[in-house]
C-alpha atoms as a PDB file:
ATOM      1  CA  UNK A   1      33.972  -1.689 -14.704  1.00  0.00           C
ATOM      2  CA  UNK A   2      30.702  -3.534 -16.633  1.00  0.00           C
ATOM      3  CA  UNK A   3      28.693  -6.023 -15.472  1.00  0.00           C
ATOM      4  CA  UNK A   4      27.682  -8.545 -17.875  1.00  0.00           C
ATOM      5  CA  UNK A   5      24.209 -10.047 -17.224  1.00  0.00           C
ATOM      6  CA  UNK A   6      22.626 -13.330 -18.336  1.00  0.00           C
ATOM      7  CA  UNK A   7      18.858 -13.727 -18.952  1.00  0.00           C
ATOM      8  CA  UNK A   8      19.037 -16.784 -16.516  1.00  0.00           C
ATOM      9  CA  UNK A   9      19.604 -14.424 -13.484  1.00  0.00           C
ATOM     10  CA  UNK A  10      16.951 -12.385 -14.458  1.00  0.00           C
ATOM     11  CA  UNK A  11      14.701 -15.690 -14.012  1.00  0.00           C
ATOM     12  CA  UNK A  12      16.573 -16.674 -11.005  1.00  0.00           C
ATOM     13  CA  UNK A  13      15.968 -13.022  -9.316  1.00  0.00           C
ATOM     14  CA  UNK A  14      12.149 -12.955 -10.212  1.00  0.00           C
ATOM     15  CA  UNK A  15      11.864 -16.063  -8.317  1.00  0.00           C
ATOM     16  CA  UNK A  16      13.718 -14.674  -5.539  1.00  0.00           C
ATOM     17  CA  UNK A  17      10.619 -11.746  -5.462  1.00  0.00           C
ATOM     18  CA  UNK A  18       8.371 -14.590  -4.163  1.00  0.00           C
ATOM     19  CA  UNK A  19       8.180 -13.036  -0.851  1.00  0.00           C
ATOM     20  CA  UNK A  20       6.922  -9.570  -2.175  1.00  0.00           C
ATOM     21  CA  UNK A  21       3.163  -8.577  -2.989  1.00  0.00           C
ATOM     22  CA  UNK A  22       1.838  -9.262  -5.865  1.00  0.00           C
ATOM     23  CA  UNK A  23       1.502  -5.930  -7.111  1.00  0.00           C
ATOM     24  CA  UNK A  24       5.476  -5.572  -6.633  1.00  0.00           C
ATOM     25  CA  UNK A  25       6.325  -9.093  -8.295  1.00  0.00           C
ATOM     26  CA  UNK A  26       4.160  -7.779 -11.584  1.00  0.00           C
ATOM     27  CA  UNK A  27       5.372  -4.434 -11.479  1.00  0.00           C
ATOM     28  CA  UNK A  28       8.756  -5.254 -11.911  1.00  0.00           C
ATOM     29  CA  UNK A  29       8.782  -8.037 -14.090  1.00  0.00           C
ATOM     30  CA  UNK A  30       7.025  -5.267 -16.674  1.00  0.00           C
ATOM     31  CA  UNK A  31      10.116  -3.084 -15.475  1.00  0.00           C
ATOM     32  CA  UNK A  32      12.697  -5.730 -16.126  1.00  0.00           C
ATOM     33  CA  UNK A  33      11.157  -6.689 -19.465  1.00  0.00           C
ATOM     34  CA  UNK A  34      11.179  -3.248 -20.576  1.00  0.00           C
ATOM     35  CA  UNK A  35      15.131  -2.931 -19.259  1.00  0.00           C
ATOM     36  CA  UNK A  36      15.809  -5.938 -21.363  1.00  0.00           C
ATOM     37  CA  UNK A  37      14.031  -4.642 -24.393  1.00  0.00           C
ATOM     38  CA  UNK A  38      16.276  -1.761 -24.228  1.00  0.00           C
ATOM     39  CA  UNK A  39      19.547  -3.355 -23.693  1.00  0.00           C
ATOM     40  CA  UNK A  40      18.938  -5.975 -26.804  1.00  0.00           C
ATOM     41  CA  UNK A  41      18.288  -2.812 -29.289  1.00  0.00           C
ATOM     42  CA  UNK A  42      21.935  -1.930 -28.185  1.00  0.00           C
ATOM     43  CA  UNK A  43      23.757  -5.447 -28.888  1.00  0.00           C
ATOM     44  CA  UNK A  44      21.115  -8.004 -30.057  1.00  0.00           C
ATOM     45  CA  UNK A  45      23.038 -10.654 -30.846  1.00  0.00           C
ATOM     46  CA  UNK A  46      25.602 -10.863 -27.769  1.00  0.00           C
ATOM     47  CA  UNK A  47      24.783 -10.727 -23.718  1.00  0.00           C
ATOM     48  CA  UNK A  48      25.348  -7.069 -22.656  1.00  0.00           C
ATOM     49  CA  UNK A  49      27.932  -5.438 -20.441  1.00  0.00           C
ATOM     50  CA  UNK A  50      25.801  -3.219 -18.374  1.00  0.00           C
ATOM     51  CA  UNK A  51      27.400   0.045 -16.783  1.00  0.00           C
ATOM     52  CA  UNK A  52      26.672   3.362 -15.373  1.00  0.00           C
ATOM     53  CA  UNK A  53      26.770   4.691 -18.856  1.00  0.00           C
ATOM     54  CA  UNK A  54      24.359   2.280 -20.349  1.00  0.00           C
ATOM     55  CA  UNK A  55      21.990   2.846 -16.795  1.00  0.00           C
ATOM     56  CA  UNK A  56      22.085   6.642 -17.839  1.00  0.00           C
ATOM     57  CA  UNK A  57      20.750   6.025 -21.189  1.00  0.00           C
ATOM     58  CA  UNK A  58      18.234   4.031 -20.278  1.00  0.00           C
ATOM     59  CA  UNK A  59      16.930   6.330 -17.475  1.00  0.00           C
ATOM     60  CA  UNK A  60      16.873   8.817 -20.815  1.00  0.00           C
ATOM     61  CA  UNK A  61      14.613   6.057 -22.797  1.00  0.00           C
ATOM     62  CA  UNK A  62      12.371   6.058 -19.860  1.00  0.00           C
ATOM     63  CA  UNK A  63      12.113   9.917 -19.928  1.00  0.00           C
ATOM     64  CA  UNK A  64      11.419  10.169 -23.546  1.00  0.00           C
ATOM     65  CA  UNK A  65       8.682   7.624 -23.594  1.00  0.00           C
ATOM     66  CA  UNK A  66       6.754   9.514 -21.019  1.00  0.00           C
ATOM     67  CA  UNK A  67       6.869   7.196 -17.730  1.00  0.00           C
ATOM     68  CA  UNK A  68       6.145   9.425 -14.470  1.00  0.00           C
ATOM     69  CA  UNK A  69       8.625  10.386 -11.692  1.00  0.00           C
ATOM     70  CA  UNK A  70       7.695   7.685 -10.057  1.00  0.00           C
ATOM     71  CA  UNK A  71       7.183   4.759 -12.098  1.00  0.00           C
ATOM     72  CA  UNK A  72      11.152   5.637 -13.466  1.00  0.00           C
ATOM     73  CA  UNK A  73      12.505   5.485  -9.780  1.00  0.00           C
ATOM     74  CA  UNK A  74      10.438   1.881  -9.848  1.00  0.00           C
ATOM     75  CA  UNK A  75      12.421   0.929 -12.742  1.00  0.00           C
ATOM     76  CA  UNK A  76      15.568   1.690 -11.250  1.00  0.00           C
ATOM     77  CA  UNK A  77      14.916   0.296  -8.083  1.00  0.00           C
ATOM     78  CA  UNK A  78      13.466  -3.165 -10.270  1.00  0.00           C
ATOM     79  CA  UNK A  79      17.163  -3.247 -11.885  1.00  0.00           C
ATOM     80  CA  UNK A  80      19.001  -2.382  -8.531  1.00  0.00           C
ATOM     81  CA  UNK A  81      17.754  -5.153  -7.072  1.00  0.00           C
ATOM     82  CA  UNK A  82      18.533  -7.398  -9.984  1.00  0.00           C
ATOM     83  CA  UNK A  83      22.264  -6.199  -9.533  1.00  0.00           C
ATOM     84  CA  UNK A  84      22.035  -6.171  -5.685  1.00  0.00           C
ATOM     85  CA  UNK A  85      21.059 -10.039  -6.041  1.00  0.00           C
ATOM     86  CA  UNK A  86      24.189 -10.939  -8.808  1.00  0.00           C
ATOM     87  CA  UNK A  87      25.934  -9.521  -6.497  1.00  0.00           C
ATOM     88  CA  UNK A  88      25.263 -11.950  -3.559  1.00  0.00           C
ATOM     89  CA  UNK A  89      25.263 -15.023  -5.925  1.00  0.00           C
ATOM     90  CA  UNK A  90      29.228 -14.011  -6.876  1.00  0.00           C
ATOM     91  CA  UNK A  91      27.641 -13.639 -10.969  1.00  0.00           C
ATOM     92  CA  UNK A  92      28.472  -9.356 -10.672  1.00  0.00           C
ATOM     93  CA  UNK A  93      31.016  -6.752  -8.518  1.00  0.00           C
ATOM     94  CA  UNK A  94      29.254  -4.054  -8.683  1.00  0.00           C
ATOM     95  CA  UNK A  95      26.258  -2.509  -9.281  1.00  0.00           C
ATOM     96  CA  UNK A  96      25.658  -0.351 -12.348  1.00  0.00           C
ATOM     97  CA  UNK A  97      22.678   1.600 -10.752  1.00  0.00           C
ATOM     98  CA  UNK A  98      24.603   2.931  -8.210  1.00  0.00           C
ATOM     99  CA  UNK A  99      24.789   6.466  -8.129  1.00  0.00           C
ATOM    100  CA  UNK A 100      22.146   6.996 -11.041  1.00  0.00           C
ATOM    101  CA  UNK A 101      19.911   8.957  -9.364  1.00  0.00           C
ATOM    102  CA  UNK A 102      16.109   8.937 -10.363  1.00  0.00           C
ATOM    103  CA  UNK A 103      13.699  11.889 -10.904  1.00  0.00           C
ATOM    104  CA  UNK A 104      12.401  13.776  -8.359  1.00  0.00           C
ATOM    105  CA  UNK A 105       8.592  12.770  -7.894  1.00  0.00           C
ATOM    106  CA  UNK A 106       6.214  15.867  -6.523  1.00  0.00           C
ATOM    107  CA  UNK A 107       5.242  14.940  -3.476  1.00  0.00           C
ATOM    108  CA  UNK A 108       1.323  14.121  -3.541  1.00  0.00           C
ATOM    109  CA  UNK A 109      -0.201  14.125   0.031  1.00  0.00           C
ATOM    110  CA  UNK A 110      -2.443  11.562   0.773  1.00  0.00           C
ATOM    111  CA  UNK A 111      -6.265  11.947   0.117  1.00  0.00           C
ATOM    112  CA  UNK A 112      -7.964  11.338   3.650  1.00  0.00           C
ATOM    113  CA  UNK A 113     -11.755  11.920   5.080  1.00  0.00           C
ATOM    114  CA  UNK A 114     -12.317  14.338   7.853  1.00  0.00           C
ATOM    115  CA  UNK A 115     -14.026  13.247  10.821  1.00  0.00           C
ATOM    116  CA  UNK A 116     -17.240  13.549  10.078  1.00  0.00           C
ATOM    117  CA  UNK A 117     -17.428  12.635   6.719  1.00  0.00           C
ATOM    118  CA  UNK A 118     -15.571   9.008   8.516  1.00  0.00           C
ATOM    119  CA  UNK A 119     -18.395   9.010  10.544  1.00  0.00           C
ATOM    120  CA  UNK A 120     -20.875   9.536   7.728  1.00  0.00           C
ATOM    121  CA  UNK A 121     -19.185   6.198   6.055  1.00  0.00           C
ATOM    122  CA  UNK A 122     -19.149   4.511   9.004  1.00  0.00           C
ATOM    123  CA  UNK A 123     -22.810   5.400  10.324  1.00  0.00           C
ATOM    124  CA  UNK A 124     -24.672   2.810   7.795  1.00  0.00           C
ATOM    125  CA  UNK A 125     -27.135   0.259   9.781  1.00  0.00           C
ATOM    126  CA  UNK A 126     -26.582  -3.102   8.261  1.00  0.00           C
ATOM    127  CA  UNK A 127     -29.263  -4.180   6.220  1.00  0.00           C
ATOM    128  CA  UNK A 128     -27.934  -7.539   4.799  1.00  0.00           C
ATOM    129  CA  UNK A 129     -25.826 -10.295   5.187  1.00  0.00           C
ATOM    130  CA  UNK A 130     -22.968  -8.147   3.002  1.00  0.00           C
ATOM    131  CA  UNK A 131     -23.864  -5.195   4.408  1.00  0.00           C
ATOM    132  CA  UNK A 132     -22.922  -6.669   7.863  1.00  0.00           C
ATOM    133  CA  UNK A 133     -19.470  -8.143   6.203  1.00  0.00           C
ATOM    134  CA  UNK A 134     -18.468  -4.692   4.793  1.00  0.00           C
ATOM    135  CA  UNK A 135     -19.558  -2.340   7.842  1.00  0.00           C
ATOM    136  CA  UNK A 136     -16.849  -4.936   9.978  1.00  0.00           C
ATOM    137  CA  UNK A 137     -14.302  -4.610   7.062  1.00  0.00           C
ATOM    138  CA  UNK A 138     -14.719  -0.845   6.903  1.00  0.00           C
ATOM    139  CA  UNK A 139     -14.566  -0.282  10.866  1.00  0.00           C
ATOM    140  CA  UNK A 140     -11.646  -2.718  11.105  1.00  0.00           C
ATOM    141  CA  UNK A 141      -9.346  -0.997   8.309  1.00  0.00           C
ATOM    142  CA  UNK A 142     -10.182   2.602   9.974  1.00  0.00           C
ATOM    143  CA  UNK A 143      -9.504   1.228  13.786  1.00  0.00           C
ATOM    144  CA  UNK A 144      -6.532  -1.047  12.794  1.00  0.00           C
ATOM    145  CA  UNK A 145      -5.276   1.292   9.511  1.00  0.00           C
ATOM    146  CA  UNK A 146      -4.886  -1.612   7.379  1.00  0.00           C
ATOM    147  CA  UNK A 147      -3.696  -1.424   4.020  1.00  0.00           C
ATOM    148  CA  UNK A 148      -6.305  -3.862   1.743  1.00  0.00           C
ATOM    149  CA  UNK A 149      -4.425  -6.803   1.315  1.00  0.00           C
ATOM    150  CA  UNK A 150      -3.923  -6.602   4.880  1.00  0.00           C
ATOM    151  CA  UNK A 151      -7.701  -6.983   5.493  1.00  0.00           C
ATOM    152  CA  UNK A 152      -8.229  -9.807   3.211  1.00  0.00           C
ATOM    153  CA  UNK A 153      -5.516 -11.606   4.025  1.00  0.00           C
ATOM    154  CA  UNK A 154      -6.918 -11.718   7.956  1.00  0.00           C
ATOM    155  CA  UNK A 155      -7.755 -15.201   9.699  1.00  0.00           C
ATOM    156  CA  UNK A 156     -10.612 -15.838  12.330  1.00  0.00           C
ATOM    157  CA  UNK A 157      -7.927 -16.680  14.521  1.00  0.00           C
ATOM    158  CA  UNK A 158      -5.655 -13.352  14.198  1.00  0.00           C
ATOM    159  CA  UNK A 159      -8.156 -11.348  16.118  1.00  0.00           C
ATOM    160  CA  UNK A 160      -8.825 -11.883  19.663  1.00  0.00           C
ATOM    161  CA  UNK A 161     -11.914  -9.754  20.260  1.00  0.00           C
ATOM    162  CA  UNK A 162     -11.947 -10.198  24.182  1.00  0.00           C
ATOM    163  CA  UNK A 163      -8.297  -8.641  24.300  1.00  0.00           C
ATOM    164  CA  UNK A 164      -9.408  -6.191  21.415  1.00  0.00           C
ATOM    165  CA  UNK A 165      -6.009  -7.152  19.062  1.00  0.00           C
ATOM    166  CA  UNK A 166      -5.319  -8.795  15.946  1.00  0.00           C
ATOM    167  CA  UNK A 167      -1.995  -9.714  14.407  1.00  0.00           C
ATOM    168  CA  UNK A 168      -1.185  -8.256  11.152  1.00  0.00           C
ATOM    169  CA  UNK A 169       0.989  -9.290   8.457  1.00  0.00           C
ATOM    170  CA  UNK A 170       2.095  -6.775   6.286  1.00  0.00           C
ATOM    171  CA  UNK A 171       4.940  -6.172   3.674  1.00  0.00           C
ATOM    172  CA  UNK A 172       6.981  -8.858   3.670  1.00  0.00           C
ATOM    173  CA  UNK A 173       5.513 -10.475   5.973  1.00  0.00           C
ATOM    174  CA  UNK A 174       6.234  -8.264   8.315  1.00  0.00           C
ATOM    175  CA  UNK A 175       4.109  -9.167  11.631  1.00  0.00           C
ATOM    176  CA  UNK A 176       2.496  -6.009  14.129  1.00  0.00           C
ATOM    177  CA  UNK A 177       0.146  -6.309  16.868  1.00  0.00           C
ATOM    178  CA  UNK A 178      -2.632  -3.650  16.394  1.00  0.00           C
ATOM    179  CA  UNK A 179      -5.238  -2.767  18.646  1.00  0.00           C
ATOM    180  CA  UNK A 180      -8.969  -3.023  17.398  1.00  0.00           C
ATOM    181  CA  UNK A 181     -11.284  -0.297  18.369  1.00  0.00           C
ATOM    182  CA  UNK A 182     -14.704  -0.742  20.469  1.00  0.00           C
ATOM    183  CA  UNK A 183     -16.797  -0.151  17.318  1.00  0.00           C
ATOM    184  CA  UNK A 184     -14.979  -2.625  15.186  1.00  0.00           C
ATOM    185  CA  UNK A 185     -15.605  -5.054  17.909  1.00  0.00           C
ATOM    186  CA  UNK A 186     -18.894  -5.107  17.750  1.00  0.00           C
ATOM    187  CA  UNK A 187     -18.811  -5.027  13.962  1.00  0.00           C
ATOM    188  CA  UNK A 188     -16.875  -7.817  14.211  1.00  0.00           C
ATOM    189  CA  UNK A 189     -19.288  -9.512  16.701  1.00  0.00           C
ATOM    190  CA  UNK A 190     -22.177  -9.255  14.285  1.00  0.00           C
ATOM    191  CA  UNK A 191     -20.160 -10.572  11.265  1.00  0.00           C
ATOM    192  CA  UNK A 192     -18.714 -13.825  12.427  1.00  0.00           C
ATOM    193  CA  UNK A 193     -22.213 -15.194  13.099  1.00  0.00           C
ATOM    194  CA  UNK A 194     -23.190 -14.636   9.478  1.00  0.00           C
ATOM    195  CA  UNK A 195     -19.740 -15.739   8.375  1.00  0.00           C
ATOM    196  CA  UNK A 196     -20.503 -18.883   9.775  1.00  0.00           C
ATOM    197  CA  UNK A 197     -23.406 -19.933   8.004  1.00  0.00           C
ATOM    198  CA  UNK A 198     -20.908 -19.342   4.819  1.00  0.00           C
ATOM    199  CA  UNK A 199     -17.703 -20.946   5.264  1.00  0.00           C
ATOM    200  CA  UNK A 200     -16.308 -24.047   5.017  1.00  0.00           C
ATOM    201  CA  UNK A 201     -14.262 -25.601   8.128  1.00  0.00           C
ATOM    202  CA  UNK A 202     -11.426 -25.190   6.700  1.00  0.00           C
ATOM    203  CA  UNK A 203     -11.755 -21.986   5.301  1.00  0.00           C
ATOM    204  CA  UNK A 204      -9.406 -19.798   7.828  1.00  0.00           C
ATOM    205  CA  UNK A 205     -10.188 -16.034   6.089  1.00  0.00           C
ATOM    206  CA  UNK A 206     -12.240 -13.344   7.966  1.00  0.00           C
ATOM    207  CA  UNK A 207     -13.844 -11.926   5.486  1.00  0.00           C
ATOM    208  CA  UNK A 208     -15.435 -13.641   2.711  1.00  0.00           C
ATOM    209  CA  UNK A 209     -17.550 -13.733  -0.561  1.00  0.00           C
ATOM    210  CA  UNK A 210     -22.020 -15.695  -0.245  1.00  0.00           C
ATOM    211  CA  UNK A 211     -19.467 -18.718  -1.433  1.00  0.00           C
ATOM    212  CA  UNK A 212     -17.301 -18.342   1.253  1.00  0.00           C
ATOM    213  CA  UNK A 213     -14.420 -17.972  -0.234  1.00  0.00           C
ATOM    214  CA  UNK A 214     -11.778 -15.229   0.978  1.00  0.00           C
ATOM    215  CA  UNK A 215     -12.360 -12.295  -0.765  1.00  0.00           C
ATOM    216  CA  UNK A 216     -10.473 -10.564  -2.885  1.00  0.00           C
ATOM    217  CA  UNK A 217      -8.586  -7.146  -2.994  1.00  0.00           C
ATOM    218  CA  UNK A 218     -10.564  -6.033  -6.299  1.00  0.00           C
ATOM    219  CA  UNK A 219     -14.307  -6.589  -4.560  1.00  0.00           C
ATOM    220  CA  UNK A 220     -13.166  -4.292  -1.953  1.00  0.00           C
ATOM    221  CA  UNK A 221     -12.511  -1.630  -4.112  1.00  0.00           C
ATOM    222  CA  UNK A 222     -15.894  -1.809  -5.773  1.00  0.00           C
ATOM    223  CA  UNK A 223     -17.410  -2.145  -2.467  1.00  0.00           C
ATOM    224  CA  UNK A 224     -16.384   0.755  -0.996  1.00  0.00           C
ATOM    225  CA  UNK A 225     -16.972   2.769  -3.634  1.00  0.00           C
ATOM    226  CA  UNK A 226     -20.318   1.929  -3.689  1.00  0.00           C
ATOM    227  CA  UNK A 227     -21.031   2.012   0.283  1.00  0.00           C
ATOM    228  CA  UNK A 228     -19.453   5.567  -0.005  1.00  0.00           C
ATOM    229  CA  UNK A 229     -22.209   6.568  -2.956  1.00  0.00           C
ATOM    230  CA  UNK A 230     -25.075   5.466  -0.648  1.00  0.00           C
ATOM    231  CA  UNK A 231     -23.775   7.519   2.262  1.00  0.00           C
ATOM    232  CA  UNK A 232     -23.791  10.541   0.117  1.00  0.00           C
ATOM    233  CA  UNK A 233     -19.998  11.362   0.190  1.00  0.00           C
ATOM    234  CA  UNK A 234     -18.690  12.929  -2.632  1.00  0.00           C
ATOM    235  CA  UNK A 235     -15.316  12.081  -3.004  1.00  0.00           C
ATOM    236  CA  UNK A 236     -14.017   8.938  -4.641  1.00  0.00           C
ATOM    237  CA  UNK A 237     -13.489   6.045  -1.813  1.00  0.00           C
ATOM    238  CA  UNK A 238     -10.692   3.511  -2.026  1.00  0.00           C
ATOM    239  CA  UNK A 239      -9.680   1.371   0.580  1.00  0.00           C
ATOM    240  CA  UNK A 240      -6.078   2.832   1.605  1.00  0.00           C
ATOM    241  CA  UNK A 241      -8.258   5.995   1.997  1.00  0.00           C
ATOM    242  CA  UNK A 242      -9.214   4.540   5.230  1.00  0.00           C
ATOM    243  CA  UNK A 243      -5.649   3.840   6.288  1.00  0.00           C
ATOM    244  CA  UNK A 244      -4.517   7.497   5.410  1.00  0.00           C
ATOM    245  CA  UNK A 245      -7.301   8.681   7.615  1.00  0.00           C
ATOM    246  CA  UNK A 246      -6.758   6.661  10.907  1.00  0.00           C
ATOM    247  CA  UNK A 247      -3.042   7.828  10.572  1.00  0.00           C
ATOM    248  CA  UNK A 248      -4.085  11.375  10.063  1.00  0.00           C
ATOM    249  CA  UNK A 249      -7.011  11.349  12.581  1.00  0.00           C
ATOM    250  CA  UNK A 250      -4.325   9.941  14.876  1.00  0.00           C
ATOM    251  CA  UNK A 251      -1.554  12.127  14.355  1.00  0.00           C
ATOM    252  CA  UNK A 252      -3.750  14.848  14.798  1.00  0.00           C
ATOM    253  CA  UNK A 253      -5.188  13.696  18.218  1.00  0.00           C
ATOM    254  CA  UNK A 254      -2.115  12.187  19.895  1.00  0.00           C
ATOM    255  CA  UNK A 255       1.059  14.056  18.073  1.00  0.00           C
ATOM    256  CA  UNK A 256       2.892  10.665  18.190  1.00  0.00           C
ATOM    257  CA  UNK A 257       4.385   9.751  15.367  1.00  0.00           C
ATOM    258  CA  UNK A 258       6.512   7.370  16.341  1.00  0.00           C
ATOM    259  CA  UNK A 259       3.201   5.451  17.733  1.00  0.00           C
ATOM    260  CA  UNK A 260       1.844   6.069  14.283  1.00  0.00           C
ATOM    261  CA  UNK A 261       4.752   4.149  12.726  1.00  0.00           C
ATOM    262  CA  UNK A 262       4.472   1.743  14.960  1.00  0.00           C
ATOM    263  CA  UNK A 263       0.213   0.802  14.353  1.00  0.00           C
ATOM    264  CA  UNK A 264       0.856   1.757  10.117  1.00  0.00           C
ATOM    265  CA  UNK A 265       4.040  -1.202  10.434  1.00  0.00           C
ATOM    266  CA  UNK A 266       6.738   1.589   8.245  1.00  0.00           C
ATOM    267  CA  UNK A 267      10.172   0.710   8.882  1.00  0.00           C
ATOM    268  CA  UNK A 268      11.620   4.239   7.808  1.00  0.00           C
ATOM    269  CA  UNK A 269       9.696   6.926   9.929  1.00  0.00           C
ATOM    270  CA  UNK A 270      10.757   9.137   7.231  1.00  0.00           C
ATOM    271  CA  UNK A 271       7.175   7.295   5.280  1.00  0.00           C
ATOM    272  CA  UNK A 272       4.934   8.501   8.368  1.00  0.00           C
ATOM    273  CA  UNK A 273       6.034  12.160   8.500  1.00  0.00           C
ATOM    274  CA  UNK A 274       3.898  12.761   5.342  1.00  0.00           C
ATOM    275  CA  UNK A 275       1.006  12.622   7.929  1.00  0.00           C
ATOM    276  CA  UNK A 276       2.631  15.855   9.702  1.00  0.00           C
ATOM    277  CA  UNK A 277       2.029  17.194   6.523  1.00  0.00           C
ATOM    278  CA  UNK A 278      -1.708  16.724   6.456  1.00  0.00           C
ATOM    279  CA  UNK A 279      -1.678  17.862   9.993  1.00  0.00           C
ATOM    280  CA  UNK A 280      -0.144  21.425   9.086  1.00  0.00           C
ATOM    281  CA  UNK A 281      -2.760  21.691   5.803  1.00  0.00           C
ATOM    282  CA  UNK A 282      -5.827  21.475   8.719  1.00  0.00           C
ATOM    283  CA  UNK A 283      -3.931  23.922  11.101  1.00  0.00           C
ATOM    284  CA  UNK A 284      -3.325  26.092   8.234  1.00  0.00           C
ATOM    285  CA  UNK A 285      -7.241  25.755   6.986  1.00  0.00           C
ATOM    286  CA  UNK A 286      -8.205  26.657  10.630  1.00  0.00           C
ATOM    287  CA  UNK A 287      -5.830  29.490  10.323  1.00  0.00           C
ATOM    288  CA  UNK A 288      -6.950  31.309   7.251  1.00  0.00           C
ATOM    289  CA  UNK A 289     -10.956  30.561   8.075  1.00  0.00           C
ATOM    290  CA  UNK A 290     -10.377  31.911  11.760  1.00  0.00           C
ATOM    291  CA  UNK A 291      -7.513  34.469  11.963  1.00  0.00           C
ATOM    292  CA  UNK A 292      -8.621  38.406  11.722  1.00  0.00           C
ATOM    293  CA  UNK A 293      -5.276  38.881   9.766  1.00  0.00           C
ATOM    294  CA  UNK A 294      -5.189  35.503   7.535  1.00  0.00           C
ATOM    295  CA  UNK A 295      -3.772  36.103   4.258  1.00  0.00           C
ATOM    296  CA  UNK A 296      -7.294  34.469   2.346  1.00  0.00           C
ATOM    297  CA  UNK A 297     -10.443  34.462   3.380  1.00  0.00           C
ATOM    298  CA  UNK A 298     -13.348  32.348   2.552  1.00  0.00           C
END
């Protein structure tokens, strides 16, 4: 059976991505557009029936022009949800993408920072106003493991410093409880004061530009790059960098993944065992730089 699709309920389902991050909501509007592209060099003149068949041959197009592992299953999960959406508004039966299966990605393991180079990052005296601001943005994301848009989109009022919590909204608006570390405490402690002098009243966000405005995802990536230059470390800072090593500093401490979960806010656990991974590449580091009868040496 086909499923014949309107451009109307592609309009209709992009507006129903409202609730998804940004990054998502562009992403697959470039998928969908390139999905429609496709189907209108096969019938340009008349709506087409979409099936399995035609799903197949466009996972193909996607192959030959090059797109990764990953940005392919993107696609497919992009048109999925197009057809998982017709589906609830009574407009399709079934959905076409089911049981075209995408290509396997290699699994990349996240970069982290070992202890000490965290520490190195983290070991900066504050010698301005921004300085102050990014020291307490830096401590927070590595105490609280906060993806970016999770720090910027913090309010004053989500953190309680006397109880040492702040309320996190992540995917979907998905809310957590986190707890905030001692040091990011008194980060915190030394920011707000200088935040003051910059914001508004009604300006709710934690951290935010000499305007005081809330800052924005992209300054934070320059930021840290440069903060991570001035400390002398080597490798090339972003911010989820910081998330990936508070759950691998973590998991290597306490063992608990399930706790892990928990402070990162997955839903599938399955997303937090890459962390075990990380765990076994130190163990097996210690191993070959230690052991009498490793198989490498150093």
């Amino acid at each position: 059976m086909s499923t014949a699709f309107e451009p109307v309920s592609i309009d209709d389902y992009r507006a129903s991505l409202r609730q998804a991050s940004v990054h998502t909501q562009r992403a697959y509007q470039r998928d969908l557009a390139q999905f429609l592209s496709y189907c209108q060099t096969l019938t340009p003149a008349f709506p087409l029936a979409v099936d399995s068949h035609v799903m197949r041959g466009f996972l193909a197009h996607l192959h030959r022009t090059g797109l990764a592992p990953r940005s392919i299953a993107r696609s497919l999960s992009a048109v999925r949800g197009l057809f998982d959406f017709l589906i609830k508004q009574g407009r399709a039966q079934e959905n076409p993408v089911s049981g075209v299966r995408p290509p396997k990605a290699p699994r990349r393991l996240p970069k982290v920072l070992d202890v000490d180079q965290a520490n190195r990052l983290l070991s900066k005296s504050p010698e301005s106003t921004l300085d102050c601001r990014d020291l307490a943005m830096w401590e927070l994301a590595y105490s609280c493991g906060l993806r970016v848009s999770e720090l910027v989109g913090l309010n004053v009022e989500a953190v309680d410093l006397e109880a040492g919590e702040a309320r996190v909204f992540g995917k979907g608006r998905k809310e957590r409880l986190v707890p905030v570390g001692r040091q990011a405490v008194a980060a915190l402690r030394a920011w707000l004061p200088a935040r003051a002098l910059l914001v508004m009243d009604e300006e709710p966000a934690l951290f935010v530009t000499l305007q005081g405005s809330r800052l924005g995802v992209r300054v934070v990536q320059v930021r840290i790059k440069q903060w991570a230059l001035r400390q002398g470390l080597e490798t090339s800072l972003h911010p989820h960098m910081l998330r990936h090593s508070f759950a691998s500093h973590l998991l290597e401490s306490s063992g608990d993944l399930r706790a892990v979960q928990e402070l990162l806010g997955h839903s599938d656990i399955r997303t937090t065992q890459i962390y075990t991974h990380l765990d076994f590449q130190h163990l097996a580091k210690v191993y070959d730089s230690a052991h009498p009868h490793a198989r490498r040496k150093k």
